[in-house]
N, C-alpha and C. Protein backbone atom coordinates (compact mmCIF):
# COMPACT_ATOMS: atom_id res chain seq x y z
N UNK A 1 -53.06 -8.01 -25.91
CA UNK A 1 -51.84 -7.91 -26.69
C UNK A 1 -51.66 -9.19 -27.51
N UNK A 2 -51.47 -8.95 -28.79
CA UNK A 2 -51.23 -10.37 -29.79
C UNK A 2 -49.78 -11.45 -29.20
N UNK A 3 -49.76 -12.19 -29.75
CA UNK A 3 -48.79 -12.95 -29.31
C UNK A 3 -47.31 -12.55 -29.62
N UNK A 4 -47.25 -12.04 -31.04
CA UNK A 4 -46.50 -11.20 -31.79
C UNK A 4 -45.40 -10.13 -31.30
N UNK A 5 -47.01 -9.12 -30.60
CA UNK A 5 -46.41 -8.39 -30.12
C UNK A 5 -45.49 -8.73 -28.45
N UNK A 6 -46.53 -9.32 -28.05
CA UNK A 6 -46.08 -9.94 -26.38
C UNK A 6 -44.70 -10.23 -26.35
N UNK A 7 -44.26 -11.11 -27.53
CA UNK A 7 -42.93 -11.91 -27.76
C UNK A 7 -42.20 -10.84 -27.88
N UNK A 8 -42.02 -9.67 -28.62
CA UNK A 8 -41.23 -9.02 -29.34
C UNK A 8 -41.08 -7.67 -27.85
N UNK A 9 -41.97 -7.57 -27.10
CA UNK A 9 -41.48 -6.93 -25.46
C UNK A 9 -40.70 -8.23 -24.32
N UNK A 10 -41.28 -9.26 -25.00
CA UNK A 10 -40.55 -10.15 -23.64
C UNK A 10 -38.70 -9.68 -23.70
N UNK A 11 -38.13 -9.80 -24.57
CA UNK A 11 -36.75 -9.59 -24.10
C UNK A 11 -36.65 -7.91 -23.91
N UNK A 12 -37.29 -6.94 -23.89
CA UNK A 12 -36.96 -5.87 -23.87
C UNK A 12 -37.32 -5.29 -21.95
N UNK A 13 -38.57 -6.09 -21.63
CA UNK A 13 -38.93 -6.52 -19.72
C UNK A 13 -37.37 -6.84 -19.44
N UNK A 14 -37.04 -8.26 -20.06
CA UNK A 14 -35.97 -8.66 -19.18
C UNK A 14 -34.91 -7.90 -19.38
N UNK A 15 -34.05 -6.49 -20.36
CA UNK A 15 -32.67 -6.13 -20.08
C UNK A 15 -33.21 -4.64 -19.09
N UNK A 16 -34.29 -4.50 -19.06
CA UNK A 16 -34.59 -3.40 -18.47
C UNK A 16 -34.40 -3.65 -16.82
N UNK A 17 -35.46 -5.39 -16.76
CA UNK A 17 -34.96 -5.80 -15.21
C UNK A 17 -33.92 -6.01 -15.10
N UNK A 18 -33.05 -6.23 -15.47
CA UNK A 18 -31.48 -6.65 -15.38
C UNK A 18 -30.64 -5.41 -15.21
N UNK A 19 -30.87 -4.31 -16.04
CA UNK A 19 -30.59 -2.97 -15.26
C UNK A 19 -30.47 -2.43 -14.23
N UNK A 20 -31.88 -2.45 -13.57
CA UNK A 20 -32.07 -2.04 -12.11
C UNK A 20 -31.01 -3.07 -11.08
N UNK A 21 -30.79 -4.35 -11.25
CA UNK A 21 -30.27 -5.21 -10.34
C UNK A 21 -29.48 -4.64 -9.52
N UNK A 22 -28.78 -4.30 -8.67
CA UNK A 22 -27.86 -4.25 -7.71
C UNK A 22 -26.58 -5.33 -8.24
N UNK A 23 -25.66 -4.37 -8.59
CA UNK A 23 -24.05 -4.82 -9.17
C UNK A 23 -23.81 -5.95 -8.25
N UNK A 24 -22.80 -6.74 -8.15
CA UNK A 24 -22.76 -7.77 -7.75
C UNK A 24 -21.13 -7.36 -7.03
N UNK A 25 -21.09 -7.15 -5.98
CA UNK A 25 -19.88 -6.88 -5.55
C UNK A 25 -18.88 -7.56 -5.86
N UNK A 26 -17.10 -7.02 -6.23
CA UNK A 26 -16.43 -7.93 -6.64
C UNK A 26 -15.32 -7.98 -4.97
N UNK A 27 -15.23 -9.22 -5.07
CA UNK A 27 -14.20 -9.97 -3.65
C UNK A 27 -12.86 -8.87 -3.83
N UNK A 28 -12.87 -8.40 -2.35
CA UNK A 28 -11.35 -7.54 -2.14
C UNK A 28 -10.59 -8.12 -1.31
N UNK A 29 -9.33 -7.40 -1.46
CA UNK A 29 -8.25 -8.47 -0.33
C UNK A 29 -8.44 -7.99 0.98
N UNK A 30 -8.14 -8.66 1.92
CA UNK A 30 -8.22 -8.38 3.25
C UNK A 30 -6.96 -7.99 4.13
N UNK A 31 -7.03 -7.90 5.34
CA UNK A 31 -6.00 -8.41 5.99
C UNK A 31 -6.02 -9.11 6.86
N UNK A 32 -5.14 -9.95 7.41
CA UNK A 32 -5.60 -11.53 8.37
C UNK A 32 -4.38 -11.37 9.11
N UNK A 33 -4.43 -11.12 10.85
CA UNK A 33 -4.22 -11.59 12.12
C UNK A 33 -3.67 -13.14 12.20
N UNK A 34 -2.52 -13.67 12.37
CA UNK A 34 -2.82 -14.64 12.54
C UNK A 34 -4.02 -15.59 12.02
N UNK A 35 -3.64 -15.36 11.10
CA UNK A 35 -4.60 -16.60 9.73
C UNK A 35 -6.16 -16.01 9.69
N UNK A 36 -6.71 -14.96 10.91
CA UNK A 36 -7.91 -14.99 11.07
C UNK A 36 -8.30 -13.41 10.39
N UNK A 37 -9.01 -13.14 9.64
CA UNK A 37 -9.33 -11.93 8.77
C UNK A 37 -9.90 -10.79 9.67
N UNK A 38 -9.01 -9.77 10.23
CA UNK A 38 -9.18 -8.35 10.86
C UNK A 38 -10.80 -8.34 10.93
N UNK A 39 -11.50 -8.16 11.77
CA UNK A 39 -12.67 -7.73 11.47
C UNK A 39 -13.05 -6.49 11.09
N UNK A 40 -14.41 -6.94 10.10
CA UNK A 40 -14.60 -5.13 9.53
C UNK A 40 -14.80 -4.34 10.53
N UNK A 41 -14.33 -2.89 10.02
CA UNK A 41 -14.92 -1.51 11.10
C UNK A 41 -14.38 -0.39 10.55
N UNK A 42 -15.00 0.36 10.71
CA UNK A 42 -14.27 2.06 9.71
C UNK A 42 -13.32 2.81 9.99
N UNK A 43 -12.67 2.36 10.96
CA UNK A 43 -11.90 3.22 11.60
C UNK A 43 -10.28 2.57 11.74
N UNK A 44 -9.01 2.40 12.10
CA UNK A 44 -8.25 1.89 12.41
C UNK A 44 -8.31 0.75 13.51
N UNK A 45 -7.58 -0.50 13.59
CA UNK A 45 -7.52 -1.30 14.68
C UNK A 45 -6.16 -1.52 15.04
N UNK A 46 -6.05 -2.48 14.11
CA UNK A 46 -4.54 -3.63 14.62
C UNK A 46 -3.06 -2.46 14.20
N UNK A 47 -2.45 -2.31 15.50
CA UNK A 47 -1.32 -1.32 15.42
C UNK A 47 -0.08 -2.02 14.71
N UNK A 48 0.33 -2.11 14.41
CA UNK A 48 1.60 -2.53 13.33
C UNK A 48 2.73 -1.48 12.83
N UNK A 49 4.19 -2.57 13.14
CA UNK A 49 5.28 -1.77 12.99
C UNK A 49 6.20 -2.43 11.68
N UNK A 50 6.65 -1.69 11.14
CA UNK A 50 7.00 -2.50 9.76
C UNK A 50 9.19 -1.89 9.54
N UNK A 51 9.66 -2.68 9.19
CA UNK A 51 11.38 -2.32 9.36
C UNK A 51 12.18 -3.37 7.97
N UNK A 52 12.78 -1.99 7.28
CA UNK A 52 13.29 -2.97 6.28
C UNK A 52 14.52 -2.29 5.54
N UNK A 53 15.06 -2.45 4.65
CA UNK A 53 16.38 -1.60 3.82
C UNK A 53 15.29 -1.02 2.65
N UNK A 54 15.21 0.38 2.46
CA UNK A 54 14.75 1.07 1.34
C UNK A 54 15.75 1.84 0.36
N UNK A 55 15.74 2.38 -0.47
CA UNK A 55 16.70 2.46 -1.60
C UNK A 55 16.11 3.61 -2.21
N UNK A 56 16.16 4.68 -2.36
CA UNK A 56 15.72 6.09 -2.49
C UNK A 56 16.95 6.58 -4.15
N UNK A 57 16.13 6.58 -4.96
CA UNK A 57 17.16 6.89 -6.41
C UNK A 57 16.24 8.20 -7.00
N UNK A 58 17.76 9.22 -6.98
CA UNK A 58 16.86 10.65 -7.36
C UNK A 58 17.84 11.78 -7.88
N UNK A 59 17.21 12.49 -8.60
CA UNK A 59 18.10 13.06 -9.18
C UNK A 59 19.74 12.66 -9.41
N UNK A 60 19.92 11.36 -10.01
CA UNK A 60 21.08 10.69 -10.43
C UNK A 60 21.60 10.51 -9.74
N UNK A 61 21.00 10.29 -8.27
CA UNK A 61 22.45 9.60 -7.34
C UNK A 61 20.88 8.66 -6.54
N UNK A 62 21.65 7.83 -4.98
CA UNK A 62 20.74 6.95 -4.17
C UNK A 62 21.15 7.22 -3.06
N UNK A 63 20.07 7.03 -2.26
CA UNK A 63 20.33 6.99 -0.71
C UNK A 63 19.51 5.81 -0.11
N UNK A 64 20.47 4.91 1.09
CA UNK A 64 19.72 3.98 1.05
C UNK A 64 19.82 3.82 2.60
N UNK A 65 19.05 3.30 3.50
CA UNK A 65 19.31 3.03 4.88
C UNK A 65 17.59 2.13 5.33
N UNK A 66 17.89 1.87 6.33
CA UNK A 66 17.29 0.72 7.54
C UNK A 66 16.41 1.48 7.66
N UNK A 67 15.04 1.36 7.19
CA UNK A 67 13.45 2.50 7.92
C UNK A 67 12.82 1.77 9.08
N UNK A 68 12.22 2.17 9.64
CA UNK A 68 11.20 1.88 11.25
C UNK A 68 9.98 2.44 10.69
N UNK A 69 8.84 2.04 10.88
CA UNK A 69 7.53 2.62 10.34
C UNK A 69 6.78 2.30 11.36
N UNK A 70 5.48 2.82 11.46
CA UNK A 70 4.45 2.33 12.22
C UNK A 70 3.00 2.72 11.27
N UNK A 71 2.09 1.80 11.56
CA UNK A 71 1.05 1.78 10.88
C UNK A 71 -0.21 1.23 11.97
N UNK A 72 -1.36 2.07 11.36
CA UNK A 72 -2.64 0.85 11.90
C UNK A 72 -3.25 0.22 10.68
N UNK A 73 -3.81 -0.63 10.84
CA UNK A 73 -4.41 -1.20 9.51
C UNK A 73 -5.64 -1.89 9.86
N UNK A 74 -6.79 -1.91 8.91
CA UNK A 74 -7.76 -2.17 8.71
C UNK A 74 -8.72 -2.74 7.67
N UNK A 75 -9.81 -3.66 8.07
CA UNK A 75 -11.15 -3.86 6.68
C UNK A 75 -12.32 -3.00 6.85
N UNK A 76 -12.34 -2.46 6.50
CA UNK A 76 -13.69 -1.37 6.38
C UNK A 76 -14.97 -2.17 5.78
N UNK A 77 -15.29 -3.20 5.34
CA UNK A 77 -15.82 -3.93 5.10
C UNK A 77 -15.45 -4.97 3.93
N UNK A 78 -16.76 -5.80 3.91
CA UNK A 78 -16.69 -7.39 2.80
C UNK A 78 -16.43 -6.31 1.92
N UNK A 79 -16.72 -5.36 1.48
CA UNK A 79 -16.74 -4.94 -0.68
C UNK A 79 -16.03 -3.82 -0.42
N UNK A 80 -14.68 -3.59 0.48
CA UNK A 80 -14.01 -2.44 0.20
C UNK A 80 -12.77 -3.47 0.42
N UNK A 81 -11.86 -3.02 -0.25
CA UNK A 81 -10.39 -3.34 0.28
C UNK A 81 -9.76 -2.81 1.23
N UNK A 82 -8.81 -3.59 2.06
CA UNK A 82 -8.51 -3.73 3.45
C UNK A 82 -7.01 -2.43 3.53
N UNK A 83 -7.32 -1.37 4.42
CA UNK A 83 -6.33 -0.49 4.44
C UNK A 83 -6.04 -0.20 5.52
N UNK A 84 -4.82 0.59 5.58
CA UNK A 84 -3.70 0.98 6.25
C UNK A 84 -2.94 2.25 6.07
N UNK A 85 -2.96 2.78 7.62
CA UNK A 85 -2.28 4.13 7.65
C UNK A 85 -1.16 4.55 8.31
N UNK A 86 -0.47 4.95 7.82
CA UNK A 86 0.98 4.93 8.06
C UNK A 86 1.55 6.25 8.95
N UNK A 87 1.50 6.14 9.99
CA UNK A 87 1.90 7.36 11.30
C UNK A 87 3.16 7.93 11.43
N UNK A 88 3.91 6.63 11.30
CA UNK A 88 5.61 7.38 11.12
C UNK A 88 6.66 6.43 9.95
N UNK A 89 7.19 7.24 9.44
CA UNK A 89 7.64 7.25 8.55
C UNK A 89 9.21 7.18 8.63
N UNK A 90 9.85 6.51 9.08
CA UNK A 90 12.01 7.29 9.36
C UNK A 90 12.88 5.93 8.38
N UNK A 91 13.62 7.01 7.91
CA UNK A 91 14.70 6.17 6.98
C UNK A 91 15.79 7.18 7.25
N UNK A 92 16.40 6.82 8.32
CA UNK A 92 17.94 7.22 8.51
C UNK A 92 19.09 6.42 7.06
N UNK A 93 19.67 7.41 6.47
CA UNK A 93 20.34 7.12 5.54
C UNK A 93 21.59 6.52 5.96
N UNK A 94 22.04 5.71 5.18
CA UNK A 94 23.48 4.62 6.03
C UNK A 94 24.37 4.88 4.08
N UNK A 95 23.89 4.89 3.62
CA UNK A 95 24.54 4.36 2.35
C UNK A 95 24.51 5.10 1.52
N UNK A 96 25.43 6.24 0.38
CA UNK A 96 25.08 6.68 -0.87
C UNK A 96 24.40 8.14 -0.12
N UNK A 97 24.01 9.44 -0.48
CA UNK A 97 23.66 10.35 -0.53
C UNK A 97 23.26 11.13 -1.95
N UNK A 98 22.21 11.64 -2.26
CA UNK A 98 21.76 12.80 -2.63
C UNK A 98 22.43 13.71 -2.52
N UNK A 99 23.08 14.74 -1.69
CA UNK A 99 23.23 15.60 -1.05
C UNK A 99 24.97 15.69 -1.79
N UNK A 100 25.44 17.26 -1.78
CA UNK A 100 26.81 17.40 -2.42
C UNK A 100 27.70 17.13 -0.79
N UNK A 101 28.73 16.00 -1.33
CA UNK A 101 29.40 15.71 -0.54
C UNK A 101 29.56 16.54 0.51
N UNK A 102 29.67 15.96 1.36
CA UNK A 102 30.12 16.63 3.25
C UNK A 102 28.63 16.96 3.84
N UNK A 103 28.05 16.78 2.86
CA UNK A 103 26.63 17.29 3.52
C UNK A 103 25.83 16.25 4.30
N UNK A 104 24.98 16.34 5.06
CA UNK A 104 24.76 15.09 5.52
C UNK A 104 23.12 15.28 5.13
N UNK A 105 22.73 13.69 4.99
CA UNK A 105 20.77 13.97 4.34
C UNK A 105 20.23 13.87 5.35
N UNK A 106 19.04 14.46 5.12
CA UNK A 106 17.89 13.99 6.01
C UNK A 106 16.72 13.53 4.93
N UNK A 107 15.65 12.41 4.98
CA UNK A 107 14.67 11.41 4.09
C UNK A 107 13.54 12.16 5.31
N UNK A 108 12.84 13.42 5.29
CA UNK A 108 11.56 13.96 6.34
C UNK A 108 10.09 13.62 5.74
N UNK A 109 9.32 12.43 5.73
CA UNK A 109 8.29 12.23 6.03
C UNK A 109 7.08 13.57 6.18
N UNK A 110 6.09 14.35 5.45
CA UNK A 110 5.62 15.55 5.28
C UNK A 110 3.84 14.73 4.98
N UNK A 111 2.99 15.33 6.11
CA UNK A 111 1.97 15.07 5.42
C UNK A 111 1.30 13.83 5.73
N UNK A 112 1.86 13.21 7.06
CA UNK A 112 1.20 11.54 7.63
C UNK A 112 -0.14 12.32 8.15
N UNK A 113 -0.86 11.21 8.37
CA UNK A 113 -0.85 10.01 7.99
C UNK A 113 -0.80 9.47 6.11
N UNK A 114 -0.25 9.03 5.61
CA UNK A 114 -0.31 8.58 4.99
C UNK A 114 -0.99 7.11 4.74
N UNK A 115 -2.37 7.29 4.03
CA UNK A 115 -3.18 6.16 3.96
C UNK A 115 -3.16 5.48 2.96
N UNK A 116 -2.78 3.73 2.85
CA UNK A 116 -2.86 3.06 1.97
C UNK A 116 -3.84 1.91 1.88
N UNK A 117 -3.95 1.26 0.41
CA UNK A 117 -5.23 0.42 0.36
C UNK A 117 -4.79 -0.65 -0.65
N UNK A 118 -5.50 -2.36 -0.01
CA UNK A 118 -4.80 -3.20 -1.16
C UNK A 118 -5.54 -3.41 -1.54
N UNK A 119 -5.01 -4.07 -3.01
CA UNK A 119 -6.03 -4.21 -4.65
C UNK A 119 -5.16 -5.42 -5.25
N UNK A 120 -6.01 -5.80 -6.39
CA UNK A 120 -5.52 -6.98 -6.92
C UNK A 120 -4.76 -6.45 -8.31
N UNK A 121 -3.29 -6.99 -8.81
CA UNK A 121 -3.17 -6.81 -10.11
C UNK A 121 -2.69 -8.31 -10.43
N UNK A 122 -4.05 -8.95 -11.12
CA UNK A 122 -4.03 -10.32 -11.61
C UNK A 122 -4.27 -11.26 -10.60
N UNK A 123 -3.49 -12.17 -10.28
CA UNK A 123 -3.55 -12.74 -8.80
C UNK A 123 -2.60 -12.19 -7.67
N UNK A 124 -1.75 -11.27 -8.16
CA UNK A 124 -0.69 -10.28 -7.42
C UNK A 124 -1.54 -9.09 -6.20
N UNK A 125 -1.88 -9.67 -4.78
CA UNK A 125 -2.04 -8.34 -3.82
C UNK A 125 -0.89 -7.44 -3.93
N UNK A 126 -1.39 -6.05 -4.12
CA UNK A 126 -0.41 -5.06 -3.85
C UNK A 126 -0.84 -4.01 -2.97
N UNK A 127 -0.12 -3.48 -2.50
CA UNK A 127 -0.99 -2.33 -1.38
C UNK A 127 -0.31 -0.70 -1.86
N UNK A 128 -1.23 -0.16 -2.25
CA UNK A 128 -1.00 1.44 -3.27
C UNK A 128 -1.14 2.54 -1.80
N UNK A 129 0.19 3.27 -2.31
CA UNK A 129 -0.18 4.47 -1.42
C UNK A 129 -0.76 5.61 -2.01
N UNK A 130 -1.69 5.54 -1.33
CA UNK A 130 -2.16 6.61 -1.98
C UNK A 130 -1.94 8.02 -2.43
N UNK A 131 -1.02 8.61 -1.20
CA UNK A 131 -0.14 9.70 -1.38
C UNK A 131 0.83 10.02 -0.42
N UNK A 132 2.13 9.89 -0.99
CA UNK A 132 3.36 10.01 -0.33
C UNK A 132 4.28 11.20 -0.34
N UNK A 133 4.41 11.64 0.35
CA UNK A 133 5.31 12.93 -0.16
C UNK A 133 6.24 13.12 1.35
N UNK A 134 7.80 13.49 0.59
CA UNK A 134 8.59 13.60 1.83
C UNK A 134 9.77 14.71 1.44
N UNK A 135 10.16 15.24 2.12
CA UNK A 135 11.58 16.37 2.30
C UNK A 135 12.74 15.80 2.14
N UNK A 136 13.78 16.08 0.91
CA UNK A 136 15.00 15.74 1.00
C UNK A 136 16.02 17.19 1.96
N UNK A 137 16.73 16.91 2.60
CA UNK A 137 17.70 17.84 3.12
C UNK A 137 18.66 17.61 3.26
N UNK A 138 19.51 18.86 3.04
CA UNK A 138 21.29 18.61 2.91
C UNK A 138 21.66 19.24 4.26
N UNK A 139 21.99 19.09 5.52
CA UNK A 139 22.75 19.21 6.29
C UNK A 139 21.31 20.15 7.08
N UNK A 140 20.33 20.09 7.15
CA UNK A 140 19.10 20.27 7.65
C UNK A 140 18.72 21.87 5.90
N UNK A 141 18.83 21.60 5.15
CA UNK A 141 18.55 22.94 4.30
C UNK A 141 17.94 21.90 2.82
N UNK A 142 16.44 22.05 2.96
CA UNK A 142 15.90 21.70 2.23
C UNK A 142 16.45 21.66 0.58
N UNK A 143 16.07 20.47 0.02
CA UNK A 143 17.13 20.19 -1.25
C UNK A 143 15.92 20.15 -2.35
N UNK A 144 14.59 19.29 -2.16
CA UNK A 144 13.81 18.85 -2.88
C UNK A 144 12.53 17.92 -2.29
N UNK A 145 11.45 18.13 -2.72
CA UNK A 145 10.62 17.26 -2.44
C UNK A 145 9.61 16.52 -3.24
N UNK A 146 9.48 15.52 -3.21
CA UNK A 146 9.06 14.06 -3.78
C UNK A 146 7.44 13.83 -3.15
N UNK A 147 6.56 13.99 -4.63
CA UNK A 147 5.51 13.61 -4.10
C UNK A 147 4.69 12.50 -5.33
N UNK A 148 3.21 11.93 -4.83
CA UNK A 148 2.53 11.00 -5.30
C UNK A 148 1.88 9.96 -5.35
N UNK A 149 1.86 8.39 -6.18
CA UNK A 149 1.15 7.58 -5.50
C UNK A 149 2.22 6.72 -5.79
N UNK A 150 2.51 5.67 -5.45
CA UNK A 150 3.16 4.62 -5.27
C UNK A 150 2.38 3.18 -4.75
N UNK A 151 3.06 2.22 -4.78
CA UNK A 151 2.83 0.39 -4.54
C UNK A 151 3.72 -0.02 -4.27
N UNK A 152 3.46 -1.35 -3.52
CA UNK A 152 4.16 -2.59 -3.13
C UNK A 152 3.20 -3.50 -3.34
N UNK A 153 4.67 -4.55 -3.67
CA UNK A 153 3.64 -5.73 -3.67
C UNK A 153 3.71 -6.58 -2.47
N UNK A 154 2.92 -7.17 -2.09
CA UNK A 154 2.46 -7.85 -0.07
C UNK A 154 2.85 -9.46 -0.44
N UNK A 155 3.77 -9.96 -0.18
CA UNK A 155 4.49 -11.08 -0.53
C UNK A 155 3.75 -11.64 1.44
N UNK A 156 3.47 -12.90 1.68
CA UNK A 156 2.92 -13.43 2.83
C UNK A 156 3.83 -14.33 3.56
N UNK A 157 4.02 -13.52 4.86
CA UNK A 157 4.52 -15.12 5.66
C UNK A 157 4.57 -16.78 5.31
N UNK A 158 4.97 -17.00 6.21
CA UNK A 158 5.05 -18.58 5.86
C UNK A 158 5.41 -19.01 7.29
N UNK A 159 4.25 -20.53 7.85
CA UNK A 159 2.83 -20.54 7.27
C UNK A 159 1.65 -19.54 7.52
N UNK A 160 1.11 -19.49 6.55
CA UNK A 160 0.10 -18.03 6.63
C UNK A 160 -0.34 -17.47 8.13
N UNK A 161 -0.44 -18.39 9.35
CA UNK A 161 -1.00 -18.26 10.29
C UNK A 161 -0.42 -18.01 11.44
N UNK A 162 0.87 -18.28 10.90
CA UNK A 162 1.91 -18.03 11.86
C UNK A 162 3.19 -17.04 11.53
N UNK A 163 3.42 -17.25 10.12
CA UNK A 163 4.60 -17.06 9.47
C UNK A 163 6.10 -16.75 10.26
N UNK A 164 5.86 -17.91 11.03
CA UNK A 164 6.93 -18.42 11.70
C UNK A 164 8.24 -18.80 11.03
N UNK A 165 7.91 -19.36 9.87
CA UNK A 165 9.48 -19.88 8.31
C UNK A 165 10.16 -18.65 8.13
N UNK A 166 8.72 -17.66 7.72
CA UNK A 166 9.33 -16.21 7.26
C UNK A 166 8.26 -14.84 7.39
N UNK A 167 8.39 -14.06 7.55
CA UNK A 167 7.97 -12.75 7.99
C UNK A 167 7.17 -12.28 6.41
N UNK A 168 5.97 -11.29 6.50
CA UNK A 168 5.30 -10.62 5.55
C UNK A 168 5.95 -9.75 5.15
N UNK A 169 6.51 -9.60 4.11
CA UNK A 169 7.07 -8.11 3.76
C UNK A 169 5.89 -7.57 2.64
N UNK A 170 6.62 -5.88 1.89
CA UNK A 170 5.83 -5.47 1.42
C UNK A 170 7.38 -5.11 0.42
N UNK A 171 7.13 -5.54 -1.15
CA UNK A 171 8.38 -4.74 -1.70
C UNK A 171 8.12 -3.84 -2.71
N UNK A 172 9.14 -2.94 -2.70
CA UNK A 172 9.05 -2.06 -3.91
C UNK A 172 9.91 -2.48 -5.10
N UNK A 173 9.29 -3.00 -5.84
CA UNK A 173 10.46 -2.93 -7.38
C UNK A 173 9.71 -2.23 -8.38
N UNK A 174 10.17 -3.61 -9.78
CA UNK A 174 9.56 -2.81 -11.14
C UNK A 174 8.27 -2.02 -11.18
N UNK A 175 7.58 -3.09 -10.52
CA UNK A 175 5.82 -1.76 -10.51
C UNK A 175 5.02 -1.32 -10.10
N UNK A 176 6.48 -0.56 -8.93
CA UNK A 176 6.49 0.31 -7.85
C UNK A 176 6.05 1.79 -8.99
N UNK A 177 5.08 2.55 -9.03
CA UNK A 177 5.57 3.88 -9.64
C UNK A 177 6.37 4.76 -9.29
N UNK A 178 7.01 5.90 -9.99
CA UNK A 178 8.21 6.71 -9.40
C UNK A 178 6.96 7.72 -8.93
N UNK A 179 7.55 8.53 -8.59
CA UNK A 179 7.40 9.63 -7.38
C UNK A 179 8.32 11.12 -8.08
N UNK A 180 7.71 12.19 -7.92
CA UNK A 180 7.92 13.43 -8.95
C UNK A 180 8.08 14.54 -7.60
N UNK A 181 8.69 16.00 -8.21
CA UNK A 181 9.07 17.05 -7.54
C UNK A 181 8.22 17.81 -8.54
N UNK A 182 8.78 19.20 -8.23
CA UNK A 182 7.90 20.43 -8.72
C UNK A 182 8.37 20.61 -10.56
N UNK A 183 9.67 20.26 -10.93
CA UNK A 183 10.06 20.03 -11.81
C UNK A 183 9.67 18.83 -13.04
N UNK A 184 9.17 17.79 -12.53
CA UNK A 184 9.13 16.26 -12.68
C UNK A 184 9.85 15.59 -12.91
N UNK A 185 11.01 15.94 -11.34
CA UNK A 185 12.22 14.66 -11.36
C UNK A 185 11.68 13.91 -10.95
N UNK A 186 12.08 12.55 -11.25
CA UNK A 186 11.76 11.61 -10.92
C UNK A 186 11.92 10.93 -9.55
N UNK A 187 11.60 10.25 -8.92
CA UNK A 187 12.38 9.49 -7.39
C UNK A 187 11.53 8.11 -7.53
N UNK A 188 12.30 6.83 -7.30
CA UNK A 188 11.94 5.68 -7.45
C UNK A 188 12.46 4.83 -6.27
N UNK A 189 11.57 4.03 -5.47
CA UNK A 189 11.87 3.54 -4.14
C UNK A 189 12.06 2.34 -4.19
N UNK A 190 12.64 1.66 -4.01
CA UNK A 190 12.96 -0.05 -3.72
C UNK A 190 12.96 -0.42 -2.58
N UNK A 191 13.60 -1.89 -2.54
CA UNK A 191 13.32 -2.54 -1.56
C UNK A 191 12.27 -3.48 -0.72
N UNK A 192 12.43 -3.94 0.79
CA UNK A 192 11.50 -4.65 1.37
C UNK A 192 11.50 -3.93 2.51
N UNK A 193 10.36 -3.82 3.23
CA UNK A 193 9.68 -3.66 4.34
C UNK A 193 9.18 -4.93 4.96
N UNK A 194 9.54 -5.42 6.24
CA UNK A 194 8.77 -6.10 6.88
C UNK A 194 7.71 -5.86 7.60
N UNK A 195 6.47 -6.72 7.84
CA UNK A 195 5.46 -5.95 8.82
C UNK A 195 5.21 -6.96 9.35
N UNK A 196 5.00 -6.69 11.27
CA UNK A 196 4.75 -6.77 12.07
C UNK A 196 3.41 -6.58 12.91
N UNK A 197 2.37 -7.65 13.13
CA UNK A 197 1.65 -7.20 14.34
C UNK A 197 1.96 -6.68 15.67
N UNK A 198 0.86 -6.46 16.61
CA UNK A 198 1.24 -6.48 17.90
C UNK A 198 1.67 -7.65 18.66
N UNK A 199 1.92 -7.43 19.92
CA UNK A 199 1.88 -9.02 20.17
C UNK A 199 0.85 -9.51 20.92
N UNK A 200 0.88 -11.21 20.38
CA UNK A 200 -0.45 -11.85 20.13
C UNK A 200 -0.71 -11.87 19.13
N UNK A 201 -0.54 -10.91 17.87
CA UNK A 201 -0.88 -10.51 16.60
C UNK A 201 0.20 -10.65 15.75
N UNK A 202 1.31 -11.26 15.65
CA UNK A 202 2.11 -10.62 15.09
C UNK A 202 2.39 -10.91 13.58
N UNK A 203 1.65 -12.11 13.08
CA UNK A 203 1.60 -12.82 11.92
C UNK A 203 0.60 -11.80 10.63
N UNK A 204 0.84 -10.61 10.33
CA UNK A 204 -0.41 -10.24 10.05
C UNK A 204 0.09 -10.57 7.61
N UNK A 205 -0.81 -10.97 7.26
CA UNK A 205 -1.04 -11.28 6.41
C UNK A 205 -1.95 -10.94 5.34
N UNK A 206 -2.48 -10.94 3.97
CA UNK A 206 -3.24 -10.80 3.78
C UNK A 206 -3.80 -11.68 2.08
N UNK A 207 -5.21 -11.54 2.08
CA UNK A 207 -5.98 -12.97 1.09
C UNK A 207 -6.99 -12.24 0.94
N UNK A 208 -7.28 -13.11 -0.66
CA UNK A 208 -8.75 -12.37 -1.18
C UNK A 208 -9.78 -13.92 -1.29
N UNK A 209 -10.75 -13.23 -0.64
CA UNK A 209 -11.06 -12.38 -0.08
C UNK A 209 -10.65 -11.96 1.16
């Protein structure tokens, strides 16, 4: 082969090898135990209970009350992001109603586990649900139901290892997405959730990687 030609394949070898390469995994967030990062495994581990004021806005009125949750959560490995599944679901309403006066609501949870997974937007961890859907009811007589994907963003204890100053929450605001019915009303969730390890565990946190 002339020199000519040799030269004029050398860069065409190298984007071809550069093709085949194996992608270069990009760093996902985790979740961390007491400062120390969940170990990977495919399945659920660390049991976790999470309690906070949520704020339920829907069809032009709100309902708002104190939720109790329970979750397990997990890393499925280094190049997946670290998730969590959500077993029970209760938001007894204290405040404001949906429902035509005298009626009393029920907020019914449809469809757990509900599995979620965190991701990065910018340097912001947020943890996306993947699909949420729950029963509004007026005095137990179904009113409407709310389904879709939704986020929080995972704000961290303090200090990370202990968060002994202050507790991990998870909140819903501005870019939280809303949540739709069969119609496409809208429903938009606020608020904070706290989360809780077990104990021994109870600092649970999370960092990218």
């Amino acid at each position: 082969m002339s020199r000519k030609l040799y030269a004029a394949f050398v860069p065409l070898f190298a984007v071809a090898a550069f093709a085949v390469l194996p992608a270069v995994a990009q760093a996902q967030p985790h979740w961390y135990s007491n400062g120390t990062r969940i170990a990977y495994r495919t399945t659920p581990k660390v049991a976790a209970t999470s309690h906070g004021t949520l704020k339920l806005e829907a069809l032009g009125k709100y309902s708002e009350g104190e939720c109790k949750n329970q979750e397990k959560i997990w890393n499925p490995s280094s190049t997946e992001p670290g998730k969590d599944e959500v077993t029970v679901f209760e938001c007894p309403v204290s405040t404001g109603t949906v429902c035509p006066e005298g009626d009393t609501i029920e907020i019914e949870a449809t469809k757990l586990p509900w599995l979620t997974e965190l991701y990065l937007n910018g340097a912001e961890i947020r943890n996306r649900f993947i699909k949420v859907e729950f029963d509004v009811k007026c005095s137990g007589t179904l009113l409407d139901t709310f389904e879709g994907t939704t986020s929080a963003k995972v704000v961290n204890g303090t200090p990370f290892a202990t968060c002994a100053t202050t507790k991990t929450y998870l909140e819903f605001e501005a870019l939280s997405e809303e949540l739709e019915d069969a119609a496409h009303n809208k429903a938009k969730i606020t608020g904070k959730v706290f989360i809780l390890g077990p104990s021994g565990d109870e600092c649970i946190t999370v960092k990218n990687p």
